[in-house]
Protein backbone atom coordinates (compact mmCIF):
# COMPACT_ATOMS: atom_id res chain seq x y z
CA UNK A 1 75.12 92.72 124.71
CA UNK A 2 78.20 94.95 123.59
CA UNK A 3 81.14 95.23 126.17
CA UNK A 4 81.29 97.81 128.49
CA UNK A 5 84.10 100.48 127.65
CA UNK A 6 85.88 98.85 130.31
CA UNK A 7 86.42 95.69 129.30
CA UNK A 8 89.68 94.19 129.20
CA UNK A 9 90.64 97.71 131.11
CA UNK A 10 91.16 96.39 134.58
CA UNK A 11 93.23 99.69 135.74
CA UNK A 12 90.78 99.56 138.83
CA UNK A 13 91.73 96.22 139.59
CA UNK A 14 95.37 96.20 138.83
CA UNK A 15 96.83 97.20 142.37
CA UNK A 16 93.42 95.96 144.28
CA UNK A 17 94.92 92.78 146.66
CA UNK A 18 91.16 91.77 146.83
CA UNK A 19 87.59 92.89 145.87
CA UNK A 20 86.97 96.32 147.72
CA UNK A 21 84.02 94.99 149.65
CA UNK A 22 82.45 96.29 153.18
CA UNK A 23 82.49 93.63 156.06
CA UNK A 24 78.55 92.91 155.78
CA UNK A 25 78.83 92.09 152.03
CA UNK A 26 81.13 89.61 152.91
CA UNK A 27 78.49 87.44 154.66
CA UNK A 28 76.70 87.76 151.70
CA UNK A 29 79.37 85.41 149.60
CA UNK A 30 79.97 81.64 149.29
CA UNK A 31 82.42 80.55 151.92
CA UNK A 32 85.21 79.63 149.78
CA UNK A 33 85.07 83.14 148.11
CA UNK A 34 85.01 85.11 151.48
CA UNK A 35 88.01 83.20 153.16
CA UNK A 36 90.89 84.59 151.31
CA UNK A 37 89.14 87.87 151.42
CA UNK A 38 89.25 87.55 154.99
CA UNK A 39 92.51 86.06 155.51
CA UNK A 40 94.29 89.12 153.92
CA UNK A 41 92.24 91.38 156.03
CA UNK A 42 93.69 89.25 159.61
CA UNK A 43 96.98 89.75 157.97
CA UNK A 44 97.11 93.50 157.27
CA UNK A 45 99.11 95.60 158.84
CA UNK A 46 96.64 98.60 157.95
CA UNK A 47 93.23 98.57 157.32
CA UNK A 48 93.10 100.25 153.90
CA UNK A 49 96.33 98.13 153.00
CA UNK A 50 94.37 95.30 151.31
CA UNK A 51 92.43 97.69 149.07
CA UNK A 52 95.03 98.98 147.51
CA UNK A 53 98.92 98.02 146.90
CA UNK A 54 100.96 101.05 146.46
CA UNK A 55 103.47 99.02 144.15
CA UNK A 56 101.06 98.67 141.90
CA UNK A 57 102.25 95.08 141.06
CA UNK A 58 99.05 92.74 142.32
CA UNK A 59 96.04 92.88 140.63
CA UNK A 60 92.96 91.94 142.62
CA UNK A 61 92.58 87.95 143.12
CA UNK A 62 89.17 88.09 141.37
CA UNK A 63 90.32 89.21 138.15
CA UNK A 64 91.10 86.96 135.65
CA UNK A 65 94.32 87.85 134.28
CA UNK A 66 94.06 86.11 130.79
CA UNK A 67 90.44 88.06 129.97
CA UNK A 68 90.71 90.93 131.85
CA UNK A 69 87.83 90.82 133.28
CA UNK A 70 86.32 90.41 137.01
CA UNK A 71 86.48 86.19 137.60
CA UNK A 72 82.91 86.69 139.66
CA UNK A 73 81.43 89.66 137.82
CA UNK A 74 77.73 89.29 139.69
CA UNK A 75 78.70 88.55 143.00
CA UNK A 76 81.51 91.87 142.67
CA UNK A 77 81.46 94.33 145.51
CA UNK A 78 79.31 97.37 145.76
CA UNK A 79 82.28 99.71 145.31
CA UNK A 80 83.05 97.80 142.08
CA UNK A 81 79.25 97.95 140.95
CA UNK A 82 79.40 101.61 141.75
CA UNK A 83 82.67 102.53 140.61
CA UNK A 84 81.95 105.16 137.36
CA UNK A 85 83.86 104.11 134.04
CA UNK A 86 85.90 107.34 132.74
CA UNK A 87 85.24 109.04 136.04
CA UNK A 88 88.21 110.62 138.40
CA UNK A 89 89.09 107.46 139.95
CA UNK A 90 88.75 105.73 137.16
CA UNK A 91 91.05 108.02 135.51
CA UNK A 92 93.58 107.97 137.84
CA UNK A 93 93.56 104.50 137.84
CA UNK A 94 94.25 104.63 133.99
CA UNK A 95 97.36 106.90 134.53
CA UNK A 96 98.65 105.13 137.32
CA UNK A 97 98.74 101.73 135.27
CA UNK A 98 99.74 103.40 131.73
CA UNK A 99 96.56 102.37 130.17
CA UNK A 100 95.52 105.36 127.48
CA UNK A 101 92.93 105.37 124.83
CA UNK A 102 95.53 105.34 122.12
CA UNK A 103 97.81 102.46 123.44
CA UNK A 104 96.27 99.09 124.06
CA UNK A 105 97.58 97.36 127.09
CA UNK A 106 97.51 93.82 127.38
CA UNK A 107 97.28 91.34 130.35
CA UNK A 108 98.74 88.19 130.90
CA UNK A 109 99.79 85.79 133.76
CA UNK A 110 103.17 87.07 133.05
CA UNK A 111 102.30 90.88 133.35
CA UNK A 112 101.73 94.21 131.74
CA UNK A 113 102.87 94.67 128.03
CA UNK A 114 101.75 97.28 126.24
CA UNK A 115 101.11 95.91 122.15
């Protein structure tokens, strides 16, 4: 199977706190997957503030940092699953994180680097 144009990407997940998903998928996922989700969503002060950081410095706690890619690809939220490669969002996402076709951008524990 040839990887998805996104691969390695991440811009979508790059300022996510934790997977996008609706309350009733979370009863859906193993127990030790959905308790941090939850945990973050008792601690936020506003409801959309776990979705999405406005710093722009987390990156969502399912993706692997060293890969760029999703940690638990199959079990991924409906949003994610949904979410259209080279569409608006995705877009935006690109521009927000400095990620172009032309400049490779590569993730690390230690950060954003562009090569």
């Amino acid at each position: 199977m040839a990887d998805s144009p996104c691969d390695t990407c991440s811009a979508c997940c790059l300022s996510a706190v934790v997977p996008p998903f609706a309350p009733e998928e979370i009863e859906t996922l193993p127990e030790d997957l959905a308790a941090p989700i939850l945990s973050v969503w008792a601690h936020a002060a506003d409801p959309e503030a776990y979705f999405w950081d406005q710093t722009g410095r987390r990156a969502c706690s399912w993706l692997d940092l060293d890969t760029g890619k999703c940690r638990y690809y199959t079990l991924r939220p409906k949003e994610c699953r949904d979410f259209e490669v080279g569409g608006a969002d995705c877009n935006a996402h690109r521009r927000k994180t400095g990620i172009n076709d032309t400049i490779p951008l590569t993730i690390s524990a230690k950060g954003l680097s562009n090569d």
